[in-house]
PDB file of N, CA and C in Angstrom:
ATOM      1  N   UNK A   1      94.830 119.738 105.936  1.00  0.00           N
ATOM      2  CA  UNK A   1      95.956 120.629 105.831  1.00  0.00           C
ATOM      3  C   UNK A   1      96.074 121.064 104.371  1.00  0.00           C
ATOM      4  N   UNK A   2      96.215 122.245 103.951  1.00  0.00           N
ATOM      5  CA  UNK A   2      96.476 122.799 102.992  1.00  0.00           C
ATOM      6  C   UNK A   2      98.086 122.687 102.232  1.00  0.00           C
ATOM      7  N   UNK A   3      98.009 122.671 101.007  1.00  0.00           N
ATOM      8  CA  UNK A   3      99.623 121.975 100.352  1.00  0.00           C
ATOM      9  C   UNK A   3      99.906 123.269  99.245  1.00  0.00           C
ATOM     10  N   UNK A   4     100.796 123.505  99.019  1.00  0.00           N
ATOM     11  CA  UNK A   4     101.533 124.066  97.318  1.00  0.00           C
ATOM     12  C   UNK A   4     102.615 123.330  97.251  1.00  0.00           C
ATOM     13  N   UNK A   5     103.049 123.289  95.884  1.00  0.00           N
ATOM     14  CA  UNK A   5     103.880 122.925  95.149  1.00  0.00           C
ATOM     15  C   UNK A   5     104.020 123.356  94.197  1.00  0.00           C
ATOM     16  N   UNK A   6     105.162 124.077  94.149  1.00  0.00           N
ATOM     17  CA  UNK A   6     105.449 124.970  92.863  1.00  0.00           C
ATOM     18  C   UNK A   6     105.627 123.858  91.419  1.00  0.00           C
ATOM     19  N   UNK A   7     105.790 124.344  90.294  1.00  0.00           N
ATOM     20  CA  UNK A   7     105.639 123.545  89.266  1.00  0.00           C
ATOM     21  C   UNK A   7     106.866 124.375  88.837  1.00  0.00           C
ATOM     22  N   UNK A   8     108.277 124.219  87.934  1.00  0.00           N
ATOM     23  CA  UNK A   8     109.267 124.180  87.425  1.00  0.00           C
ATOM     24  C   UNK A   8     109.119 123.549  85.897  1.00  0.00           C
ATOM     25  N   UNK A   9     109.532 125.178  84.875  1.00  0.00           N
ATOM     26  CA  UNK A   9     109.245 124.977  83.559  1.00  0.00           C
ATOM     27  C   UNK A   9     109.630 123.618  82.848  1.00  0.00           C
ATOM     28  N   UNK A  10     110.526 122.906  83.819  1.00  0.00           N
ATOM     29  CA  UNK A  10     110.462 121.305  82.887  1.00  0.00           C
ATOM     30  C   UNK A  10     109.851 120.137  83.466  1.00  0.00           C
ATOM     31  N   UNK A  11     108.854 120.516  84.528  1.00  0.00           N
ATOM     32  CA  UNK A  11     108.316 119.510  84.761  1.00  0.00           C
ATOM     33  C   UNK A  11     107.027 119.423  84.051  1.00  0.00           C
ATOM     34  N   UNK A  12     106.642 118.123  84.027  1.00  0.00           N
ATOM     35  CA  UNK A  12     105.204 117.860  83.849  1.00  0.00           C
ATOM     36  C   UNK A  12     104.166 117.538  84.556  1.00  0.00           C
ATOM     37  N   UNK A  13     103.137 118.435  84.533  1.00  0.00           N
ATOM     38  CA  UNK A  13     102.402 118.549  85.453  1.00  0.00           C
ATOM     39  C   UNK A  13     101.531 117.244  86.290  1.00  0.00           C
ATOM     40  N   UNK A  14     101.706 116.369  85.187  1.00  0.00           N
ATOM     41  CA  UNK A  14     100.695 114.751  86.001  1.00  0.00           C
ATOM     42  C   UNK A  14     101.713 114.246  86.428  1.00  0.00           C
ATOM     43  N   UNK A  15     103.532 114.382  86.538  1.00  0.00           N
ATOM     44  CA  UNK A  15     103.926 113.891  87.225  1.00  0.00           C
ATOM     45  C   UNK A  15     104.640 114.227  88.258  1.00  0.00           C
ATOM     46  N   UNK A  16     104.265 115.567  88.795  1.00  0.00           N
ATOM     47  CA  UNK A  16     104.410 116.200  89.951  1.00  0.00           C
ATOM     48  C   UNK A  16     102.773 115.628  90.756  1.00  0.00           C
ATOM     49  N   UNK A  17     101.801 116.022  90.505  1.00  0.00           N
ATOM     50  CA  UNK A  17     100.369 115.438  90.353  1.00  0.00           C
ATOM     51  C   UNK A  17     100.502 113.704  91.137  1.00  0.00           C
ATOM     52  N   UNK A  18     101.452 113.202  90.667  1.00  0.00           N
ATOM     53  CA  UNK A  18     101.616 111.323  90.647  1.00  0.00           C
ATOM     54  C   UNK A  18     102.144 111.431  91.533  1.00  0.00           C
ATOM     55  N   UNK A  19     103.229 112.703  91.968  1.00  0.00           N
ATOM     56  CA  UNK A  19     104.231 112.451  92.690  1.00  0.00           C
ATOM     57  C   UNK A  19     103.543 112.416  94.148  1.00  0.00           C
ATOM     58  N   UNK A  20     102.496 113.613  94.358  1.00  0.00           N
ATOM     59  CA  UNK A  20     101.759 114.327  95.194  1.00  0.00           C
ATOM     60  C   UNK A  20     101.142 112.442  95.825  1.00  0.00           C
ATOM     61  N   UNK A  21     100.147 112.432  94.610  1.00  0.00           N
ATOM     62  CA  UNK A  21      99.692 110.797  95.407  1.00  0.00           C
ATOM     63  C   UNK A  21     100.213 109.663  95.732  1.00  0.00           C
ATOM     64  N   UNK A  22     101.472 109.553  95.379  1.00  0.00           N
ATOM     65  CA  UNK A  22     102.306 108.839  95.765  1.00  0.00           C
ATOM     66  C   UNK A  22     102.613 109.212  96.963  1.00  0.00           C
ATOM     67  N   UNK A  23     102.175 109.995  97.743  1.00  0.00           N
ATOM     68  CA  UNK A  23     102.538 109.868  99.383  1.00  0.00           C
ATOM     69  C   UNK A  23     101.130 110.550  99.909  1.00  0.00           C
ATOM     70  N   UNK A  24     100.362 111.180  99.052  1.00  0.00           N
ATOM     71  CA  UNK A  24      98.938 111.484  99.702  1.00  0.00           C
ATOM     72  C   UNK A  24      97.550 111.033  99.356  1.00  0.00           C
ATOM     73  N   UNK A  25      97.846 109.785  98.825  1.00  0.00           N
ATOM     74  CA  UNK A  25      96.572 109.397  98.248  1.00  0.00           C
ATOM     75  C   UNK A  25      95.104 109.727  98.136  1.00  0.00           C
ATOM     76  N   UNK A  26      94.701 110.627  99.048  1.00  0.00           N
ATOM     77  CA  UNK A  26      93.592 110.818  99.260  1.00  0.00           C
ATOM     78  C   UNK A  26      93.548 112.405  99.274  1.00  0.00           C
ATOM     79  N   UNK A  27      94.588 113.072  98.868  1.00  0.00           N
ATOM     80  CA  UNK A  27      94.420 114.555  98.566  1.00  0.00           C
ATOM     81  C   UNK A  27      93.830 114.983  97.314  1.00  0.00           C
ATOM     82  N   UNK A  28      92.989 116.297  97.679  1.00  0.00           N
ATOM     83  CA  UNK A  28      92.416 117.034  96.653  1.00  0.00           C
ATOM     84  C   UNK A  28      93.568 117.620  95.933  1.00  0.00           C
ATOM     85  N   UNK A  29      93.751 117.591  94.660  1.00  0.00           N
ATOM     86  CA  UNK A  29      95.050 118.480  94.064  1.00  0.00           C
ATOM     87  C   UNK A  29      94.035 119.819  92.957  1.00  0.00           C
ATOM     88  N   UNK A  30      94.600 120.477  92.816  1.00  0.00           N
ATOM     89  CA  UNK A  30      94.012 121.717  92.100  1.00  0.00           C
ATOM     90  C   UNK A  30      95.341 122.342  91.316  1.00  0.00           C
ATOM     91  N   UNK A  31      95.236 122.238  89.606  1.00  0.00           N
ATOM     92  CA  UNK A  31      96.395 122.297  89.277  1.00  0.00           C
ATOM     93  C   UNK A  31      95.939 124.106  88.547  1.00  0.00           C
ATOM     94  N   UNK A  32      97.228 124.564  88.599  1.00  0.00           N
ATOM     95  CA  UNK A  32      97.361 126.432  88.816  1.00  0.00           C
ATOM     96  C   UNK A  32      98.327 126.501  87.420  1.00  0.00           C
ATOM     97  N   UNK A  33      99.043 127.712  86.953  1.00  0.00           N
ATOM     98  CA  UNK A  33      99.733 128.000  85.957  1.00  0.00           C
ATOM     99  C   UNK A  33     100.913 127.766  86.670  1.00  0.00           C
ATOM    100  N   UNK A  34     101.321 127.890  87.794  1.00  0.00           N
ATOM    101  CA  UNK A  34     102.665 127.813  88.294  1.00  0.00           C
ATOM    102  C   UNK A  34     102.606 126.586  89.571  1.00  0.00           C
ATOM    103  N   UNK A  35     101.501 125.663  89.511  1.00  0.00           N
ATOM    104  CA  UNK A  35     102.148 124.740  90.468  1.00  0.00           C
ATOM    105  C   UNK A  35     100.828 123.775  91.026  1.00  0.00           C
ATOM    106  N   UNK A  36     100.747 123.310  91.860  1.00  0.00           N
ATOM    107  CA  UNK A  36      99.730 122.232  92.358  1.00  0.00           C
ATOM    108  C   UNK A  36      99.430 122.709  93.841  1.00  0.00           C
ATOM    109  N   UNK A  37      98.035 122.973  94.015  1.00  0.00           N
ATOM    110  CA  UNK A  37      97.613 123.520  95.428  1.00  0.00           C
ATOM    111  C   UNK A  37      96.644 122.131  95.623  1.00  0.00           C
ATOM    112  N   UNK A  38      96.195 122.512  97.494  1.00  0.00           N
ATOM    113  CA  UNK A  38      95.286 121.020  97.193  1.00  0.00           C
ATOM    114  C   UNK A  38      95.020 121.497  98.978  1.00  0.00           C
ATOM    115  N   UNK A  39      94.462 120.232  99.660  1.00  0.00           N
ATOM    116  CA  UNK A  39      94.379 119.933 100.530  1.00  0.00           C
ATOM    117  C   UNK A  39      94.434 118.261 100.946  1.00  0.00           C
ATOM    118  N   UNK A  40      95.128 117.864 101.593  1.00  0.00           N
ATOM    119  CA  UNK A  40      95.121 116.576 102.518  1.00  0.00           C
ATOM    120  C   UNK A  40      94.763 116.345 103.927  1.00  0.00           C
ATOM    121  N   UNK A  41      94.259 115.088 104.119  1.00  0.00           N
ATOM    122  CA  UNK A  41      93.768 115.547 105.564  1.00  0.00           C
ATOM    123  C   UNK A  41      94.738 115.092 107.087  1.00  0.00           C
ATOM    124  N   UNK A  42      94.437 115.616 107.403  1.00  0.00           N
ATOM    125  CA  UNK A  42      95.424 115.824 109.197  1.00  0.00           C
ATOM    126  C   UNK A  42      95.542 113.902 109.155  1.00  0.00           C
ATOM    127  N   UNK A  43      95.051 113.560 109.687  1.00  0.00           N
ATOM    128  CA  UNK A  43      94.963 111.987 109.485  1.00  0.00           C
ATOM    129  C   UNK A  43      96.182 111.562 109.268  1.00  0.00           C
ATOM    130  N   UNK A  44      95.778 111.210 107.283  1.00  0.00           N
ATOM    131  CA  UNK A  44      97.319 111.274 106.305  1.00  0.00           C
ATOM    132  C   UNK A  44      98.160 111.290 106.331  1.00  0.00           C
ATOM    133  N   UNK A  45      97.990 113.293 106.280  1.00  0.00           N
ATOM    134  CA  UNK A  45      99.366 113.428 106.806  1.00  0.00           C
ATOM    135  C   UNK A  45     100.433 112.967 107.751  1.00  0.00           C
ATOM    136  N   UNK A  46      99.842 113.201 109.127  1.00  0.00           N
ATOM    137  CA  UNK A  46     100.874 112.388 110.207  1.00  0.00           C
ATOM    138  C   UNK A  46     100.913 111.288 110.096  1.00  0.00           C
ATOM    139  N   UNK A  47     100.420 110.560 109.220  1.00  0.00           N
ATOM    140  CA  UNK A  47     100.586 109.144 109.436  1.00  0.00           C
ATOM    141  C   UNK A  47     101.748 109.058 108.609  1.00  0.00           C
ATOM    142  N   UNK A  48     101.692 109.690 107.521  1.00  0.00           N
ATOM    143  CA  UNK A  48     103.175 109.835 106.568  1.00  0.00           C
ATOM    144  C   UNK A  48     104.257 110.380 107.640  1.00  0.00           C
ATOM    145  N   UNK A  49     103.968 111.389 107.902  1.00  0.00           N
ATOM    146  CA  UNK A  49     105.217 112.075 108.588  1.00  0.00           C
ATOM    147  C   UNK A  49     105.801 110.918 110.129  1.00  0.00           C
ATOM    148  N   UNK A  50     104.575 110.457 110.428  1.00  0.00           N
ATOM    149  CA  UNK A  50     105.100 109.263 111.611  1.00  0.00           C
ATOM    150  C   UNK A  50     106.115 108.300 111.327  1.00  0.00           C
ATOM    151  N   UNK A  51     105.244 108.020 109.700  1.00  0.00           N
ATOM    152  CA  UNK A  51     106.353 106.885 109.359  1.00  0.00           C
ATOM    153  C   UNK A  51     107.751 106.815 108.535  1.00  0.00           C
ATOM    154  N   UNK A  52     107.789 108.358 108.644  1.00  0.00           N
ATOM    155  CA  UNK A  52     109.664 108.530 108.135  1.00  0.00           C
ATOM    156  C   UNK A  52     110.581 109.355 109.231  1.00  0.00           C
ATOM    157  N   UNK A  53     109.054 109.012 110.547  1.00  0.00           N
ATOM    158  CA  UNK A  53     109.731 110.039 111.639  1.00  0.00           C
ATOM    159  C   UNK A  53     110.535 110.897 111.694  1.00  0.00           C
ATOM    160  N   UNK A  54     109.452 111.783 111.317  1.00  0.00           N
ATOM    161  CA  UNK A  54     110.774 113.235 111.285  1.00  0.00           C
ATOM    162  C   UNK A  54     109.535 114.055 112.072  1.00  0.00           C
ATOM    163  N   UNK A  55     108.055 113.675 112.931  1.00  0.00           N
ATOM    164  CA  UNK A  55     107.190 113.964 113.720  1.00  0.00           C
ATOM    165  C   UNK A  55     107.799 115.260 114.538  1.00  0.00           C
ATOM    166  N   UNK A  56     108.939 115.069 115.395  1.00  0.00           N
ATOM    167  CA  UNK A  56     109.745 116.376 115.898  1.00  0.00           C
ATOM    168  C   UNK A  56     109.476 117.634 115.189  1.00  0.00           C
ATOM    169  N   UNK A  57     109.983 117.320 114.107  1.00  0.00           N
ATOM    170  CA  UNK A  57     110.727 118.627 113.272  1.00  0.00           C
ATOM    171  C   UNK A  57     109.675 119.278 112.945  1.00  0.00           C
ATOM    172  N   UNK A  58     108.225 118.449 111.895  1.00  0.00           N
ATOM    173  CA  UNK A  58     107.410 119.051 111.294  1.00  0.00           C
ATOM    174  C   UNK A  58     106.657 119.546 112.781  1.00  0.00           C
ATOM    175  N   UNK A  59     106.454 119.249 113.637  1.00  0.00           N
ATOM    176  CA  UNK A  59     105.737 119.770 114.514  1.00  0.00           C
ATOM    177  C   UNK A  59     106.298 121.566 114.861  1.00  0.00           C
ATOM    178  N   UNK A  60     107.656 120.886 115.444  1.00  0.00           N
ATOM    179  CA  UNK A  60     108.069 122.773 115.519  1.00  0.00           C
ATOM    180  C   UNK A  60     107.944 123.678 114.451  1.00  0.00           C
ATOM    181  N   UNK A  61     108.606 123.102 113.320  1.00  0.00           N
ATOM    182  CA  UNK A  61     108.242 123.863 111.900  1.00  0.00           C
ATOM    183  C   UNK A  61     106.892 124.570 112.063  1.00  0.00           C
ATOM    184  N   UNK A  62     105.841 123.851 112.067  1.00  0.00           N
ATOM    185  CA  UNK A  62     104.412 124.241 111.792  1.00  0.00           C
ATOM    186  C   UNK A  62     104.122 124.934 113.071  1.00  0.00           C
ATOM    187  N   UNK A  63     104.134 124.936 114.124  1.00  0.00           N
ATOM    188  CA  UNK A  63     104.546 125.515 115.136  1.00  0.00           C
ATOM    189  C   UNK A  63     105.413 126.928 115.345  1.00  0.00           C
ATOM    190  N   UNK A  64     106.221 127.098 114.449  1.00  0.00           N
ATOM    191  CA  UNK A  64     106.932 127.758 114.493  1.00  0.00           C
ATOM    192  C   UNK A  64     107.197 129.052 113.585  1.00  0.00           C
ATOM    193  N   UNK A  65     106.921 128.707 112.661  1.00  0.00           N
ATOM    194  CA  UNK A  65     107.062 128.832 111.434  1.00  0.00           C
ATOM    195  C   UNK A  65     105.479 128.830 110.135  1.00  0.00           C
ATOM    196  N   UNK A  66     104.578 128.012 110.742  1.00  0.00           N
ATOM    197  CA  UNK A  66     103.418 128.046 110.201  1.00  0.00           C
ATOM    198  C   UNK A  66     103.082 127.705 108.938  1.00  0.00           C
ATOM    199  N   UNK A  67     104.593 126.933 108.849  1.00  0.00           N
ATOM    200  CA  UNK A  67     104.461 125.885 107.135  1.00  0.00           C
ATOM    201  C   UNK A  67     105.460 125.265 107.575  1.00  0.00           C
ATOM    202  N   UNK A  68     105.775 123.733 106.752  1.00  0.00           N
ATOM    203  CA  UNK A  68     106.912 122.589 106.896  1.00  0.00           C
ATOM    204  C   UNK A  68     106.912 122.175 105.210  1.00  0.00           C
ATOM    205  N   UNK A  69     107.963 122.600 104.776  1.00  0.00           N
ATOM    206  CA  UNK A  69     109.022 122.530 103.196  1.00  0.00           C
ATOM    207  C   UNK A  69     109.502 121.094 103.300  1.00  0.00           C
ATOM    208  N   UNK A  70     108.751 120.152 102.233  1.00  0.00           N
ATOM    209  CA  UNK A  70     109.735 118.930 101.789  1.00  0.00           C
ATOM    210  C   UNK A  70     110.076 119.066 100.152  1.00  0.00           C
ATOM    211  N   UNK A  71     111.265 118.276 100.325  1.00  0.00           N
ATOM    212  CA  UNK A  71     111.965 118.587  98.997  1.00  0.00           C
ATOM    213  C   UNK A  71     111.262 117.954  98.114  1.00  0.00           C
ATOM    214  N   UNK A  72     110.990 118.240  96.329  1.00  0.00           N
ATOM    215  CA  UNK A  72     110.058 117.172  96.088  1.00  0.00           C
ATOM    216  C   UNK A  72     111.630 115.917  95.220  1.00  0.00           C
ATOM    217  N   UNK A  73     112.475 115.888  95.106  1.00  0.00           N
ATOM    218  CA  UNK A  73     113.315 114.772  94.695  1.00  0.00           C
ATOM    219  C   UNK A  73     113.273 113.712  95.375  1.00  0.00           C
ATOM    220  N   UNK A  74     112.798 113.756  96.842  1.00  0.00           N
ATOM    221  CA  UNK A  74     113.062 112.501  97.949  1.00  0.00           C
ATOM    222  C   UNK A  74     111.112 112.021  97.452  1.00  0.00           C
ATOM    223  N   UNK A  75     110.451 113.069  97.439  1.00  0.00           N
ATOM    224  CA  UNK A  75     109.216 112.503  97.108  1.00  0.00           C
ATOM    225  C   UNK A  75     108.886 111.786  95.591  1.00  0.00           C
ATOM    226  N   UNK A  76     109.234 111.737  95.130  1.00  0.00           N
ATOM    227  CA  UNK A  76     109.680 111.333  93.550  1.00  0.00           C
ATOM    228  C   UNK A  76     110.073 109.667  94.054  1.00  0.00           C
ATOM    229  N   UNK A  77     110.844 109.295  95.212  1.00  0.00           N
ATOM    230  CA  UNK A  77     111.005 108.216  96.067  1.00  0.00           C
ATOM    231  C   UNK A  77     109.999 107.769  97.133  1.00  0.00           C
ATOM    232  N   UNK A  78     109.186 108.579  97.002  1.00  0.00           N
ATOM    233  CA  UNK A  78     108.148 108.142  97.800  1.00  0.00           C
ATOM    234  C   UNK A  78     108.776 108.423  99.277  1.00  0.00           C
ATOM    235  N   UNK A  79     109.211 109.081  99.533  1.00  0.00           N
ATOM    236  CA  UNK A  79     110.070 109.711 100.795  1.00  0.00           C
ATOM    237  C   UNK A  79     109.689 111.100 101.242  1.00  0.00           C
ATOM    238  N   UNK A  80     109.905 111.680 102.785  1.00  0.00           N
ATOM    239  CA  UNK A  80     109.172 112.754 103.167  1.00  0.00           C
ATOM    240  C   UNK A  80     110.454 113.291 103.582  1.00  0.00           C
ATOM    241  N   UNK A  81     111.523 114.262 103.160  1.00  0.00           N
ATOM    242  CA  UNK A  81     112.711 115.092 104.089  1.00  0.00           C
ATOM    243  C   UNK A  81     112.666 116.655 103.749  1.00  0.00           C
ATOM    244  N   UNK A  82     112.815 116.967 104.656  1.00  0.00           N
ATOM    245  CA  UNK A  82     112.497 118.363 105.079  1.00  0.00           C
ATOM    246  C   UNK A  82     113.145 119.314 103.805  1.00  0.00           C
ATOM    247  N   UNK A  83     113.126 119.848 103.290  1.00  0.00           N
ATOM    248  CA  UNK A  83     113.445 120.820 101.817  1.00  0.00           C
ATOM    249  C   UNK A  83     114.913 121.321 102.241  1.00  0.00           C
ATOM    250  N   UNK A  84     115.793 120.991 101.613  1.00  0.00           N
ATOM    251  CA  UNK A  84     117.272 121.611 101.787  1.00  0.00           C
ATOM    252  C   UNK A  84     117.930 122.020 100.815  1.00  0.00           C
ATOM    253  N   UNK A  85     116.882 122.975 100.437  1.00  0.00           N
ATOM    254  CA  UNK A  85     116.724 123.634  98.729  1.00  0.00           C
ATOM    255  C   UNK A  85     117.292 122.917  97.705  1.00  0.00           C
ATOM    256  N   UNK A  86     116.439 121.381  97.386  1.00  0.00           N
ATOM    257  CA  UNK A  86     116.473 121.040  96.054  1.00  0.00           C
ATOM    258  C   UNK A  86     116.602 121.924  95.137  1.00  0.00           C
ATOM    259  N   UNK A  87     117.050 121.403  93.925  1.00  0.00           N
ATOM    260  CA  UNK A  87     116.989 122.326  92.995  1.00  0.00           C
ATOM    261  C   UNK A  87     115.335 122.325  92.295  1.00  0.00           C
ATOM    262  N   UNK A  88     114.702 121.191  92.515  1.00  0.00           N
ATOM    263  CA  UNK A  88     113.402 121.061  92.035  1.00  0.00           C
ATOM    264  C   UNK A  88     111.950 122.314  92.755  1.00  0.00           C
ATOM    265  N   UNK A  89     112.402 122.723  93.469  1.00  0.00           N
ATOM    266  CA  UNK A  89     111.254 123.175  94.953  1.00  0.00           C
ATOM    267  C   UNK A  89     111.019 122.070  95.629  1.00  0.00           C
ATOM    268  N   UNK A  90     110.021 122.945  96.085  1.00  0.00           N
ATOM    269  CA  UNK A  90     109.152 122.233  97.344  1.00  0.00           C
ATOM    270  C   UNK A  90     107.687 121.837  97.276  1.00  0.00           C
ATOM    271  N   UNK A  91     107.642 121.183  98.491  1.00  0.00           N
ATOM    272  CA  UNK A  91     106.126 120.823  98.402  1.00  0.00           C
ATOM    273  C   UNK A  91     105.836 120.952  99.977  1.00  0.00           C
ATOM    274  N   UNK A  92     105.325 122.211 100.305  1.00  0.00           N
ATOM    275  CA  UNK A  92     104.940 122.896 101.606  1.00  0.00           C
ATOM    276  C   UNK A  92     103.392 122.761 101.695  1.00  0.00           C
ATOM    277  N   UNK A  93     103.147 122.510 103.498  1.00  0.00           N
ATOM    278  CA  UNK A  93     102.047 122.162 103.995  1.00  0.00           C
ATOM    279  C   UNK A  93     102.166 123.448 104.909  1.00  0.00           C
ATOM    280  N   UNK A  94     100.686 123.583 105.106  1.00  0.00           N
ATOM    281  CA  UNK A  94     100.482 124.462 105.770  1.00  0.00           C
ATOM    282  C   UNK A  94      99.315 124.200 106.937  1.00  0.00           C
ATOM    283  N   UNK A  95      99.250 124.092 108.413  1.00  0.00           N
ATOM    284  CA  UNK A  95      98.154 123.973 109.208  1.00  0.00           C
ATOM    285  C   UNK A  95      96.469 124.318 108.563  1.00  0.00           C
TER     286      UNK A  95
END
């Protein structure tokens, strides 16, 4: 599955980067002027999303919608919740 994450002029980039592997360990990250692109694999992913069960939601999302938005402040916690416009962005997956 394909990822962005925008980057925000006061963050730093290895620890948005840290933040990313802190719940995807095994993702490719590719860092941009405005943010962190990458890919993770299907696997992974649901196995993350299984285990903060929110499996429902991201399914219709991606389904629906053809991307699923998590906030990155809950990921900073090592946590996966659906983006409810942090002030930080997001960190969107895409099929």
């Amino acid at each position: 599955m394909r990822f962005e994450c925008d980057l925000k002029k006061t963050e730093a980039p290895d620890k948005v980067e840290k933040m990313i592997r802190g719940l995807c360990k095994t993702a490719t990250l590719n860092r941009e002027a405005d943010g962190v692109t990458g890919q993770v694999g299907d696997k992974e992913f649901w196995e993350k999303v299984d285990e903060h069960e929110i499996t429902p939601i991201v399914r219709q999302a991606l389904e629906e919608d053809g991307k699923i938005s998590f906030g990155k402040i809950p990921m900073v916690a090592g946590k996966l919740s659906v983006d409810a416009g942090f002030p930080l962005g997001a960190f969107t997956v895409y099929p």
